[in-house]
Protein backbone atom coordinates (compact mmCIF):
# COMPACT_ATOMS: atom_id res chain seq x y z
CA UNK A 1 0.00 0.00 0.00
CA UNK A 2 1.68 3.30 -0.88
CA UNK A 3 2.86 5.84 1.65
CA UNK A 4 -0.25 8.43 1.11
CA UNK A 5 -3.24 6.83 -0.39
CA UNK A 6 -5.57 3.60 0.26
CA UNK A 7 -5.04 1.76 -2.92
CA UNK A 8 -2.75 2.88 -6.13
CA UNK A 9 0.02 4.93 -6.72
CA UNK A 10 -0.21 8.50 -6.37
CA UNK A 11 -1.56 10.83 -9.16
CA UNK A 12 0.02 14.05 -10.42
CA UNK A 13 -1.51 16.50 -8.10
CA UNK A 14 -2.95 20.06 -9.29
CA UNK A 15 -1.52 23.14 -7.48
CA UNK A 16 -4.28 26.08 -7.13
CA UNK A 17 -2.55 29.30 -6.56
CA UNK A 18 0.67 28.10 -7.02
CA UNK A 19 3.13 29.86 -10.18
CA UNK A 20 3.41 28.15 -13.07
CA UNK A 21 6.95 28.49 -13.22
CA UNK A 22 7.82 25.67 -10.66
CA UNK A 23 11.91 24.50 -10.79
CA UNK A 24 10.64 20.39 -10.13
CA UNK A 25 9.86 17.88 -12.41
CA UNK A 26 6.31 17.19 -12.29
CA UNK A 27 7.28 13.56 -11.51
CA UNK A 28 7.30 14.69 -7.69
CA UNK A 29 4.85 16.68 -6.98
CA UNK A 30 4.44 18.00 -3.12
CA UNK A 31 7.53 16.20 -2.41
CA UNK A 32 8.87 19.09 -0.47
CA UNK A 33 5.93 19.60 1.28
CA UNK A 34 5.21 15.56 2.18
CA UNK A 35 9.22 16.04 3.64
CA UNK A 36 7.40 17.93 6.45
CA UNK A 37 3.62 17.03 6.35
CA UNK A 38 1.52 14.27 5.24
CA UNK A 39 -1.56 16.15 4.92
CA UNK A 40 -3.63 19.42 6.41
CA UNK A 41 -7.17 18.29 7.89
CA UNK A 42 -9.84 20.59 9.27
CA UNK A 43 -12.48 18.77 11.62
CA UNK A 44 -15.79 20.45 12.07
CA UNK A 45 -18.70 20.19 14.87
CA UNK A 46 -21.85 18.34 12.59
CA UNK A 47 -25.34 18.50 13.89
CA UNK A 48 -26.38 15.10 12.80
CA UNK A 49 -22.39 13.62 12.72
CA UNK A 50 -20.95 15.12 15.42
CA UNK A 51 -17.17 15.49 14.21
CA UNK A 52 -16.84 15.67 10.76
CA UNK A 53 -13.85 15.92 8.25
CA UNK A 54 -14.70 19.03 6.52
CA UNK A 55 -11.22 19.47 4.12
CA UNK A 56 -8.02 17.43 3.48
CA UNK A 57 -5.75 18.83 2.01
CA UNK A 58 -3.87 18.16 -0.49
CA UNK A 59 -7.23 17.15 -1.59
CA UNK A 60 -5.84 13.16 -3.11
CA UNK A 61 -3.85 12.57 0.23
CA UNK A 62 -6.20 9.26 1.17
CA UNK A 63 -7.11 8.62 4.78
CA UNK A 64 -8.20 5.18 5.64
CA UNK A 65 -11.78 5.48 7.35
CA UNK A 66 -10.07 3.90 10.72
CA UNK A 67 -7.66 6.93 10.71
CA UNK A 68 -10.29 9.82 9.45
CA UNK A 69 -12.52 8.72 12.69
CA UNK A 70 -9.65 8.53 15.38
CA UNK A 71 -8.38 12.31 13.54
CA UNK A 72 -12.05 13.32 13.97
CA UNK A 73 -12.52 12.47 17.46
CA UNK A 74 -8.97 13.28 18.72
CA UNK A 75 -9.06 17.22 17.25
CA UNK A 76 -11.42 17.98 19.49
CA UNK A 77 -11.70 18.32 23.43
CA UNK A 78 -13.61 15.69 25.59
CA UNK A 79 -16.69 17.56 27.11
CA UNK A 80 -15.63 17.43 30.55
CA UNK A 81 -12.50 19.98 29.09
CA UNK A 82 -14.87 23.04 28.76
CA UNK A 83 -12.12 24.37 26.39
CA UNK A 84 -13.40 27.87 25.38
CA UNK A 85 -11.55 30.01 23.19
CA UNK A 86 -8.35 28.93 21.09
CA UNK A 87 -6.57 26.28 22.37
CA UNK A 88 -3.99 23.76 20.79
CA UNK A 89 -3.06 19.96 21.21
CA UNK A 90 -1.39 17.07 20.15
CA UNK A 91 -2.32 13.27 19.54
CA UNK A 92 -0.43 10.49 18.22
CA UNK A 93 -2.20 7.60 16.09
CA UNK A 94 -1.84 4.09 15.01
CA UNK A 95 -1.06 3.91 10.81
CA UNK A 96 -4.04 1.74 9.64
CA UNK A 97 -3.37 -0.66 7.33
CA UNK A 98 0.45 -1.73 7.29
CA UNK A 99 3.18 0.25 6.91
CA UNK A 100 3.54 2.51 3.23
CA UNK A 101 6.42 3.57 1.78
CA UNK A 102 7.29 7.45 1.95
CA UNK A 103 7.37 9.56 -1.26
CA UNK A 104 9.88 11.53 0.15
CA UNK A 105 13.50 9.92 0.80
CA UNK A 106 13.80 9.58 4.71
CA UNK A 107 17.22 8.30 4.75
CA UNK A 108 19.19 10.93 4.58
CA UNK A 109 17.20 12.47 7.20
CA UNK A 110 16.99 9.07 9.36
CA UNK A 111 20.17 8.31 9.61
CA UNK A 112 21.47 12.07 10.92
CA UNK A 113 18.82 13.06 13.41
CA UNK A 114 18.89 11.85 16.71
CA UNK A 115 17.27 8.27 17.36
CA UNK A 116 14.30 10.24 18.94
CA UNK A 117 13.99 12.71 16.18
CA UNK A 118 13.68 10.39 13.34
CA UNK A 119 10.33 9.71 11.55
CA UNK A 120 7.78 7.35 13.07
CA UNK A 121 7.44 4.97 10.16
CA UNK A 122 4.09 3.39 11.63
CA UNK A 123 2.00 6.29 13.21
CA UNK A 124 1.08 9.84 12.78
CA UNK A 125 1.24 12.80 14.55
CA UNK A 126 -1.86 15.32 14.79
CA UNK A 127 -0.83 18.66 15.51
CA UNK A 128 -4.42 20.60 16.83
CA UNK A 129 -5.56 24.29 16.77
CA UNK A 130 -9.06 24.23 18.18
CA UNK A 131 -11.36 27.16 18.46
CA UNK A 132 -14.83 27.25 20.34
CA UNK A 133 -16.47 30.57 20.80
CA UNK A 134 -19.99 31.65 20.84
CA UNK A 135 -21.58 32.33 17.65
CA UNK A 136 -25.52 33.12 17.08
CA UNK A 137 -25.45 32.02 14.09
CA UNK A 138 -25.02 28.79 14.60
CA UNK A 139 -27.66 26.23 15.83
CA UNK A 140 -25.67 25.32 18.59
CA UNK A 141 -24.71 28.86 19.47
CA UNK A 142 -20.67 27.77 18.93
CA UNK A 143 -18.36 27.68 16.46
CA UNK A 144 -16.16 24.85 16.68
CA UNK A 145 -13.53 24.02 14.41
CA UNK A 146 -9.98 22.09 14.42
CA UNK A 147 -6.94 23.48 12.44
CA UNK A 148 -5.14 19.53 12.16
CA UNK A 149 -1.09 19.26 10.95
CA UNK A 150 -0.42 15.55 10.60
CA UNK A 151 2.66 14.26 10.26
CA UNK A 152 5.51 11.70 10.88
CA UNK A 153 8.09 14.27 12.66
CA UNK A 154 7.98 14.86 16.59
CA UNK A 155 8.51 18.46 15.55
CA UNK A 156 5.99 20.12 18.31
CA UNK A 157 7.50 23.20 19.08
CA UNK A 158 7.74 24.33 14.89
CA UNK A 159 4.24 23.27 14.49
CA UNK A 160 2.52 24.86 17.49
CA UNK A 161 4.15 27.93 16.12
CA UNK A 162 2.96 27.01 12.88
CA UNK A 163 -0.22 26.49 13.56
CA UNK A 164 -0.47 29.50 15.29
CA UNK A 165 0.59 31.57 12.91
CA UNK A 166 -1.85 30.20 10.30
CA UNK A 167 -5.41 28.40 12.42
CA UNK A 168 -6.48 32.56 13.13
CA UNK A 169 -6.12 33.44 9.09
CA UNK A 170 -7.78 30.47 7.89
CA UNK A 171 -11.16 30.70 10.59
CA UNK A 172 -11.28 34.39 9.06
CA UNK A 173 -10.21 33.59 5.39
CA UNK A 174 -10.85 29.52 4.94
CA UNK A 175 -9.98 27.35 1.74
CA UNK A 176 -7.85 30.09 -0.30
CA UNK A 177 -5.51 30.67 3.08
CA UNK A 178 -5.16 27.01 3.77
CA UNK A 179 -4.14 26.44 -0.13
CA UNK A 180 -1.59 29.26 -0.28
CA UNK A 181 0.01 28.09 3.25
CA UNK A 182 0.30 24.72 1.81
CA UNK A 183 1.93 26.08 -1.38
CA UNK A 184 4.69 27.88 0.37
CA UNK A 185 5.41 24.99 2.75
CA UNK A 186 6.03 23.31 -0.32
CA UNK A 187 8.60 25.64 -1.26
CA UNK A 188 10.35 24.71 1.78
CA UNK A 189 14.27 23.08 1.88
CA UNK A 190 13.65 19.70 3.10
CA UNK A 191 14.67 18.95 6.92
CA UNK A 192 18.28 18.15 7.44
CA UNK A 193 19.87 17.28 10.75
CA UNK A 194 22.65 20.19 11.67
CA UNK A 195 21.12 22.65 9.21
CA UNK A 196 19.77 26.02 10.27
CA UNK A 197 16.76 26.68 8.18
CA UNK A 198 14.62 29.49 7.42
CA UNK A 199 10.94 28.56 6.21
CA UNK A 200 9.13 31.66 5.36
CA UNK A 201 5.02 31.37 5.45
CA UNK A 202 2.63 33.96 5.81
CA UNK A 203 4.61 37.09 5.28
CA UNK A 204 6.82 35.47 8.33
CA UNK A 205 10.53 33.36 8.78
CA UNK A 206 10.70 31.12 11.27
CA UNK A 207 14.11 30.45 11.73
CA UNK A 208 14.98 26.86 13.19
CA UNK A 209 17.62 24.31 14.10
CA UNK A 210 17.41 20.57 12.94
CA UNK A 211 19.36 18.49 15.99
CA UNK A 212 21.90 16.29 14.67
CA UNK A 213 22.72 12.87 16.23
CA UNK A 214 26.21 14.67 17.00
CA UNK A 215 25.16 18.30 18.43
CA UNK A 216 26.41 19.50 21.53
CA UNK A 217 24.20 20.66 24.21
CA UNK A 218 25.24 24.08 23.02
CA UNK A 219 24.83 23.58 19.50
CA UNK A 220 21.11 22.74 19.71
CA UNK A 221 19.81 26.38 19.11
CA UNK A 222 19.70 28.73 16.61
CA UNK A 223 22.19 31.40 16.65
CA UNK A 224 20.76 34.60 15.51
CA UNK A 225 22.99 36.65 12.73
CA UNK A 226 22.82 38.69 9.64
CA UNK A 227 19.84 38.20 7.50
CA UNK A 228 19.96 41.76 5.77
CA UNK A 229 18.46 40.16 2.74
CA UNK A 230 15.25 38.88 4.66
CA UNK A 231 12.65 40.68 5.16
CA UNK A 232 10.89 40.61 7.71
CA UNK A 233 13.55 39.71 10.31
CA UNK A 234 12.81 35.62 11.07
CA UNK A 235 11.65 34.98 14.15
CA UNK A 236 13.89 32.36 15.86
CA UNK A 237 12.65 29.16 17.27
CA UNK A 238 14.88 27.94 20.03
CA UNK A 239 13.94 24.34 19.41
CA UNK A 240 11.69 22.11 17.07
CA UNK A 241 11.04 19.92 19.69
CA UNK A 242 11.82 20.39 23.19
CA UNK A 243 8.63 21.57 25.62
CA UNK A 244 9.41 24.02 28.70
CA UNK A 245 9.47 20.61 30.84
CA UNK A 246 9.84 23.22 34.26
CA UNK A 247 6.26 24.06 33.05
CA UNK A 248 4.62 20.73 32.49
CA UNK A 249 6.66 18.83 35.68
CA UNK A 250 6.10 21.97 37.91
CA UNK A 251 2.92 19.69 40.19
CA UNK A 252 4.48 16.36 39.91
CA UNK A 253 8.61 17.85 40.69
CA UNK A 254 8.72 15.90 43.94
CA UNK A 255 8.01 12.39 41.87
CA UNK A 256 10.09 13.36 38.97
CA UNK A 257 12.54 10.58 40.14
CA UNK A 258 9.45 8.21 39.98
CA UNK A 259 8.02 8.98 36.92
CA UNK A 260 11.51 8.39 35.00
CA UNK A 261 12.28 5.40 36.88
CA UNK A 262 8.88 4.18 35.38
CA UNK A 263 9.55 5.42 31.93
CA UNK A 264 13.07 3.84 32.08
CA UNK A 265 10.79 0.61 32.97
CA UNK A 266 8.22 1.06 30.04
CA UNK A 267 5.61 1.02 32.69
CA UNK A 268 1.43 1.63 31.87
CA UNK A 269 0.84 5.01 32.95
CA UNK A 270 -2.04 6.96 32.69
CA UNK A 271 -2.01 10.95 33.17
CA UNK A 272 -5.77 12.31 34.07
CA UNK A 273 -5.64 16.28 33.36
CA UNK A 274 -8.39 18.63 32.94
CA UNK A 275 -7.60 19.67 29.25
CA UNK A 276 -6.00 17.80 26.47
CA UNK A 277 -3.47 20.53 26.43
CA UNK A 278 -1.97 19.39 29.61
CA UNK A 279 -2.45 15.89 29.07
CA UNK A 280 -0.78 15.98 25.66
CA UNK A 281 1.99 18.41 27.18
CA UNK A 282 2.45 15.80 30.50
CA UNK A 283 2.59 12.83 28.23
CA UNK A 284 5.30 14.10 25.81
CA UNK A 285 7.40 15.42 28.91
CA UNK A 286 7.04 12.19 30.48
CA UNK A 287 8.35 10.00 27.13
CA UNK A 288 10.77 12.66 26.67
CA UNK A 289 12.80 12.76 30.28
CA UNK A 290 15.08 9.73 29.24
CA UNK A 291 16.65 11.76 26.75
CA UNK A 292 19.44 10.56 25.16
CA UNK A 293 17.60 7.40 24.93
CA UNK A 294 14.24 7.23 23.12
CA UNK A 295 11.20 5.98 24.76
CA UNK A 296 10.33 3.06 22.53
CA UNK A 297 6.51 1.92 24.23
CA UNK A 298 3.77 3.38 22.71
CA UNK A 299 2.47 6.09 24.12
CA UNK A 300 -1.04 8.97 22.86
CA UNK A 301 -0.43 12.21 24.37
CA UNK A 302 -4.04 12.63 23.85
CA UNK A 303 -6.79 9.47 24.23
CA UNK A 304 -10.41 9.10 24.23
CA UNK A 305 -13.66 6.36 25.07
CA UNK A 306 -14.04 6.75 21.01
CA UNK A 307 -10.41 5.47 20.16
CA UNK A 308 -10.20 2.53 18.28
CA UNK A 309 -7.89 0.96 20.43
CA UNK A 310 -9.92 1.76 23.73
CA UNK A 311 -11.07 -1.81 23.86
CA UNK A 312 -7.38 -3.05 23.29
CA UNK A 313 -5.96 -0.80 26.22
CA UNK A 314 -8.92 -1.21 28.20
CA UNK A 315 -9.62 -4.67 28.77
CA UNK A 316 -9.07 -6.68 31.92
CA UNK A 317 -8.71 -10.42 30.21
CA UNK A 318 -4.83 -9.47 29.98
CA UNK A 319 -2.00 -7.02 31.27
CA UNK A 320 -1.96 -3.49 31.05
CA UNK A 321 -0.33 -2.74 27.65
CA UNK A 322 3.67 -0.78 28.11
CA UNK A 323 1.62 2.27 26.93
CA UNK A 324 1.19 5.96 28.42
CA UNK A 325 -2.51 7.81 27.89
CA UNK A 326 -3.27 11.00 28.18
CA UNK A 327 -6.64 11.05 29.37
CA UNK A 328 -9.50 13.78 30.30
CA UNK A 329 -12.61 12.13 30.88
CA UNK A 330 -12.92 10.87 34.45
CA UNK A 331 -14.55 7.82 33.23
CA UNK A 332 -10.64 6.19 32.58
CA UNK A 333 -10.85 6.19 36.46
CA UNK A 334 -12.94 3.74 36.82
CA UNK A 335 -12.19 1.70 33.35
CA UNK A 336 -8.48 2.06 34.04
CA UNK A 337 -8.76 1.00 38.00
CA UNK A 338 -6.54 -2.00 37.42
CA UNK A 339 -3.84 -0.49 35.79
CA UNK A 340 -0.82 -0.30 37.96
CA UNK A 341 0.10 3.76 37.92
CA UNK A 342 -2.43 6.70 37.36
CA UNK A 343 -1.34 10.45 37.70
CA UNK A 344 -3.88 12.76 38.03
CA UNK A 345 -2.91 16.42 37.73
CA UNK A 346 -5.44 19.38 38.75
CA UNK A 347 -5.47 22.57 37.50
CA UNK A 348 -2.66 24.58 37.11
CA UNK A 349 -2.57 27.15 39.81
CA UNK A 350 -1.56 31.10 39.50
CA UNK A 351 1.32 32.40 37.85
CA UNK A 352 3.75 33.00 40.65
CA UNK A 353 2.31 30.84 43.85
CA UNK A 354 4.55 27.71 44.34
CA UNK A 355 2.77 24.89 42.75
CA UNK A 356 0.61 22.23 45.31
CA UNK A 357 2.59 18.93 44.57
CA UNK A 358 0.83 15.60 43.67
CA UNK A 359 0.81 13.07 46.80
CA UNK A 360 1.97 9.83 46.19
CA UNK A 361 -0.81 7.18 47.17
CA UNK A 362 -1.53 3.73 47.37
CA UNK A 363 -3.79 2.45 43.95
CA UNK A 364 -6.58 1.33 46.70
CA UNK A 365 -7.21 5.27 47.25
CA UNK A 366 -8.98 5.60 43.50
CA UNK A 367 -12.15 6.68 43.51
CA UNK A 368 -14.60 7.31 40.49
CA UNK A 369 -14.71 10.76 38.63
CA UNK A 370 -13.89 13.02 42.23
CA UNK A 371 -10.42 11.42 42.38
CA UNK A 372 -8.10 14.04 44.02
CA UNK A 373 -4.84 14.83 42.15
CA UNK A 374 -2.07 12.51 43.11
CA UNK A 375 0.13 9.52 41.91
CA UNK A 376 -1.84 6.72 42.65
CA UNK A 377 0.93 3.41 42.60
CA UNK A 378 2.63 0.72 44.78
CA UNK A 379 6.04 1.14 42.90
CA UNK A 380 8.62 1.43 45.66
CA UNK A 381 11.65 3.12 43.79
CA UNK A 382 14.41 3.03 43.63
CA UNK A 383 15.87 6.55 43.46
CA UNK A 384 15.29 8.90 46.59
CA UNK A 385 13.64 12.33 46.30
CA UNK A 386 16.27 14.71 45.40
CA UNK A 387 15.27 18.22 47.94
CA UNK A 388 18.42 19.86 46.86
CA UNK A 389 16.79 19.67 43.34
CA UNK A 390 13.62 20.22 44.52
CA UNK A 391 14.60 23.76 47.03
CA UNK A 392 16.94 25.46 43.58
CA UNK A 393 13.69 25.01 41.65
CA UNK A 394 10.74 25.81 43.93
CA UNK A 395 11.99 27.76 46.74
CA UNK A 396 14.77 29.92 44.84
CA UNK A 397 13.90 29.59 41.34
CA UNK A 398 9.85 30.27 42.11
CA UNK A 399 10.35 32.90 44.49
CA UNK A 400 13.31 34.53 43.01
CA UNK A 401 11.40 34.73 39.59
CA UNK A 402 14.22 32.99 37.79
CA UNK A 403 13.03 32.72 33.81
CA UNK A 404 11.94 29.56 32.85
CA UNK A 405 13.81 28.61 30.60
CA UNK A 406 16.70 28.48 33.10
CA UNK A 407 14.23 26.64 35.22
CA UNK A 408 14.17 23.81 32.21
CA UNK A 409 17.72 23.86 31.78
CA UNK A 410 18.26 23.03 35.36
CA UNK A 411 15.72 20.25 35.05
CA UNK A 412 16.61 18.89 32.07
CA UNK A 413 20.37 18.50 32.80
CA UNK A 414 19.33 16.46 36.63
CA UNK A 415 16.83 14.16 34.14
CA UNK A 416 20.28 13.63 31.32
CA UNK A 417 22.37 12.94 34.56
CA UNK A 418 19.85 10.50 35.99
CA UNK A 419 20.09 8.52 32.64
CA UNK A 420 23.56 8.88 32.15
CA UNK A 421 23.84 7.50 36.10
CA UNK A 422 21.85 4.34 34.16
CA UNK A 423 23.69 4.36 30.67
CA UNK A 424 27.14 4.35 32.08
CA UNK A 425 27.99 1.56 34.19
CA UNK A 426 25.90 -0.60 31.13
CA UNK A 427 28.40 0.61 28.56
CA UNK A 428 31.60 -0.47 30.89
CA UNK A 429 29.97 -3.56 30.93
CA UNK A 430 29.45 -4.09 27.46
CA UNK A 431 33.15 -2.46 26.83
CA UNK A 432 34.07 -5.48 29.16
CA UNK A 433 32.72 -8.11 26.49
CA UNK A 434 34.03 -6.89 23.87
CA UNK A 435 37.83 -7.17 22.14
CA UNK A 436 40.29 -4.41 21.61
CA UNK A 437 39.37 -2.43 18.70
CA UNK A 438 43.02 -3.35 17.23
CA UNK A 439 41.68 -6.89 17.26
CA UNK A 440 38.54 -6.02 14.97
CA UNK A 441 40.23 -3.58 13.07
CA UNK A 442 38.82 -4.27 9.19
CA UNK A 443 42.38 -3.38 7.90
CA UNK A 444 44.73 -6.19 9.63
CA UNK A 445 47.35 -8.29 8.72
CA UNK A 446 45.27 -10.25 6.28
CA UNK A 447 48.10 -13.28 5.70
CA UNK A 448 48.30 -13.92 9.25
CA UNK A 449 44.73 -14.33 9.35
CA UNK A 450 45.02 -17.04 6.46
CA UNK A 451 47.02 -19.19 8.22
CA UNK A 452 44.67 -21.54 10.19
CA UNK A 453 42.55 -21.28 7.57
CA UNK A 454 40.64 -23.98 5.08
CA UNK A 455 41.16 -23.00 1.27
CA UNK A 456 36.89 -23.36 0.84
CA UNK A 457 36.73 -20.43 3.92
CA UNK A 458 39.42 -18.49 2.29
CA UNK A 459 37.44 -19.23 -1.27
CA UNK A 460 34.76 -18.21 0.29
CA UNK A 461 35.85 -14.68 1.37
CA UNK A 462 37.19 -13.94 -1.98
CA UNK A 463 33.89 -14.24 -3.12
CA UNK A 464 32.11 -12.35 -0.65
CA UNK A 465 34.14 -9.53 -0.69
CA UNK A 466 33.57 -9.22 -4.23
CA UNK A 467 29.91 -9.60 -3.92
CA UNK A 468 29.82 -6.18 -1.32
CA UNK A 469 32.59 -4.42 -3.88
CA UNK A 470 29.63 -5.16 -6.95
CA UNK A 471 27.20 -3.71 -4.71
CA UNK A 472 28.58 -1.02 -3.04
CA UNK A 473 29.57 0.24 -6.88
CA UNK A 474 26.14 -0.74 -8.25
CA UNK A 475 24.03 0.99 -5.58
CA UNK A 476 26.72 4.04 -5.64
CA UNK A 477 26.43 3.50 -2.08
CA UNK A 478 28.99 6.45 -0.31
CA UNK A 479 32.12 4.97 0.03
CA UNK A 480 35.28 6.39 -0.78
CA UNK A 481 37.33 5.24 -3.93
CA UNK A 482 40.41 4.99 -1.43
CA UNK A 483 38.73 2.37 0.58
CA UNK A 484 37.30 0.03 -2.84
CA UNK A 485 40.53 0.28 -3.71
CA UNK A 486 42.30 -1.34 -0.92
CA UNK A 487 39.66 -3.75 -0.32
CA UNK A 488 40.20 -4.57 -4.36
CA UNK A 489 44.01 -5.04 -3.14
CA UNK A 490 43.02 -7.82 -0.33
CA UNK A 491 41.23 -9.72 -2.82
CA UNK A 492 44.37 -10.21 -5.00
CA UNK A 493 46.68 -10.88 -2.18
CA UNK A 494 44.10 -13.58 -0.81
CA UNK A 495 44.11 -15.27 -4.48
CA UNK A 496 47.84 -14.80 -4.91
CA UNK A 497 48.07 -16.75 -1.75
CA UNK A 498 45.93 -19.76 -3.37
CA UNK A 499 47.62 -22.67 -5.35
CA UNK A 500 47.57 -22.24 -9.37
CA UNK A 501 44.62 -24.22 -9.89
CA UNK A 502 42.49 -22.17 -7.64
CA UNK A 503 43.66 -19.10 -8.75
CA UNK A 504 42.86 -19.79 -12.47
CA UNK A 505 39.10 -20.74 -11.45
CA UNK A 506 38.82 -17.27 -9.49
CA UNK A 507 41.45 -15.11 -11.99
CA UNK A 508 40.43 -16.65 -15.21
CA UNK A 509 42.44 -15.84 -18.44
């Protein structure tokens, strides 16, 4: 099944609004944009549906039904959210029907972000802009409509910023906005990891960063400079990706030991929160604290009773599944009452008071829909509750008004010292098992090596090596003539090394 429809390969697509004068071959079309986005959905309120898919765009980008209900459902907020006003999201979803081959070429990309930066080959992120407001007009008395960016990129930070640059135009303008926006995204450089990019839309520049897999900590911002030929000035995005963790740990900071330790562990975990901003927010924090490593259990920042794997994560004839939900509907309480860790978090109090901490408590304490904000588990752990941390960031940091962002740095180095504390000792071990690089160097001594060996396993090298040399120049795969080369010389001392008869059968005349 190919990477963006049901069934078929992908037609030519038509480009309203865009110039005629386009640089690519029509052989690709939207490739540029599908490098960033699959697709551009807008999800409606419908008297007699409910949540309806009012506009995909581009307009041939083919949804199976599975994954147009659980976009539907998941762009807009339970009803015990009360969300009023603009508000934005995130959910992740299951790919329905196997896995489909991009249009775009991933591997370059792939194989130079970070692990946890690369493309999720089997599900889809939905990126939300939701507005609710009153409105006479309509039977219901309110408008209600979801701005959705799906893609396969854990790119949060550039897409909330995306999508609030462009969600207020379109409400006001609709179709012709949403067409022109996707038109200019596909105008865009592709994504490439160490690359400082600027991606104009809207009259704007957002300036960004791609991490590489070998940045240093300093390295992973954008360093503003001269841009005299841009106009306006971009505005810089400190990060594609990372959330202001001080922020979305500031109620559960005296379990933030815990809650690693039980991300470490691939532990069920749900996270109860009054809007699916927080619970979206909570749940990518939480999968995001292990960092270097990536958090490789599933996990939906953003879950509901109408997901079509509720029955799968909800049923009591097995396990829990190694899954964290984000959850706002109360009713999880009571479905979810066997699962071994639930973190419910209130709402957030006034800028400036010192956050009320979640208590841990014992799973027995869970009651139905008035369940007080807590961490409800009987996981003893292991680490102990760091005050030191706990008095720089509440009691100084709160109180002293230090910016967050220094809060989050603070945070976020104790969380990459807690996992290299885990990472560490694991590596010596594995150095332990393993022989000394000289002995499994590719370049030794190849005629000692020959010595204790059969003529058929020395036969058989020959041949393999020049199977990978055939290859490696066939596929034009990069490796440096210097390195064929000597690799071409091996092979000849190997056969030179052979009696005559051998060497005529693998040197013939």
């Amino acid at each position: 099944m190919d990477a963006l429809s049901g069934a078929g390969p992908r037609r030519a697509r038509g480009r309203p609004g865009a110039r005629s004068s386009g640089v690519r071959a029509p052989a690709a079309p939207w490739a540029r944009f599908s490098a960033w986005l699959e697709c551009v959905c807008v999800v409606t309120f419908d008297l007699e549906l409910g949540q309806a898919l009012e506009l995909v765009y581009p307009s041939d980008f083919r949804l199976t039904d599975k994954e147009k209900s659980s976009i539907c459902y998941l762009s807009f907020p339970d009803s015990h959210s009360g969300c009023l006003g603009d508000t934005q999201f995130s959910f992740r979803i299951r790919q329905c029907g196997g896995q489909r081959s991009p249009w775009h070429d991933d591997r370059h990309y792939d194989t130079g972000a970070p692990v946890s930066l690369q493309r999720e080959p089997a599900h889809y992120f939905g990126y939300v802009y939701f507005r609710q407001v009153k409105d006479s007009s309509v039977k219901r008395g309110y408008f209600q409509k979801s701005l959705v960016l799906v893609s396969r990129l854990p790119f949060v930070r550039l897409f909330q910023a995306l999508l609030s640059l462009i969600a207020p135009e379109y409400f006001d303008k609709l179709a012709p906005c949403l067409e022109a926006v996707c038109n200019e995204i596909d105008q865009w450089p592709a994504p490439m990891p160490g690359q400082t990019l600027n991606l104009p839309v809207m009259g704007v520049v957002l300036q960004v960063r791609i991490p590489s897999r070998v940045d240093k900590p300093e390295s992973s911002a954008p360093k503003q400079c001269g841009h005299e030929n841009l106009l306006p000035a971009p505005v810089v995005l400190s990060s594609v990706h990372e959330l202001d963790l001080f922020r979305c740990f500031q109620p559960v900071l005296a379990h933030v030991q815990t809650l690693w330790e039980l991300m470490l562990l691939g532990e069920p975990l749900v996270v109860l929160a009054p809007s699916p901003a927080m619970s979206s927010e909570m749940v990518l924090a939480l999968t995001r604290c292990l960092h270097p490593l990536k958090f490789c259990c599933d996990y939906r920042p953003y879950f509901t009773i109408h997901d079509s794997e509720f029955r799968e994560f909800t049923t009591r004839t097995q396990a829990p599944p190694n899954v964290v939900l984000g959850v706002t509907n109360p009713f999880f309480i009571k479905m979810l009452q066997h699962w071994p860790h639930i973190l419910r978090v209130g709402e957030p109090r006034m800028s400036g008071d010192l956050p009320k901490q979640v208590k841990l408590k014992k799973p027995s304490r869970l009651k139905t829909l008035d369940t007080k904000p807590g961490l409800y588990t009987a996981y003893t752990a292991h680490l102990h509750r760091d005050k030191a941390l706990l008095k720089r960031l509440l009691k100084q940091g709160l109180q002293k008004k230090r910016p967050s962002d220094m809060q989050t740095a603070l945070l976020r180095r104790h969380l990459l010292e807690l996992t290299q504390s885990f990472i560490i000792p694991l590596e010596h071990y594995m150095a332990s098992l393993m022989p000394l690089q000289k002995s499994i160097m590719p370049w030794k001594n190849i005629e000692a090596w020959m010595k204790d060996k059969s003529e058929v396993e020395i036969v058989d090298l020959v041949l393999k090596l020049r199977e990978k040399l055939v290859w490696a120049q066939g596929h034009q795969l990069p490796v440096k003539e210097a390195t064929l080369q000597r690799a071409q010389l091996y092979i000849e001392t190997i056969i030179g090394s052979l009696p005559k008869d051998l060497q005529a059968v693998l040197c013939p005349p």
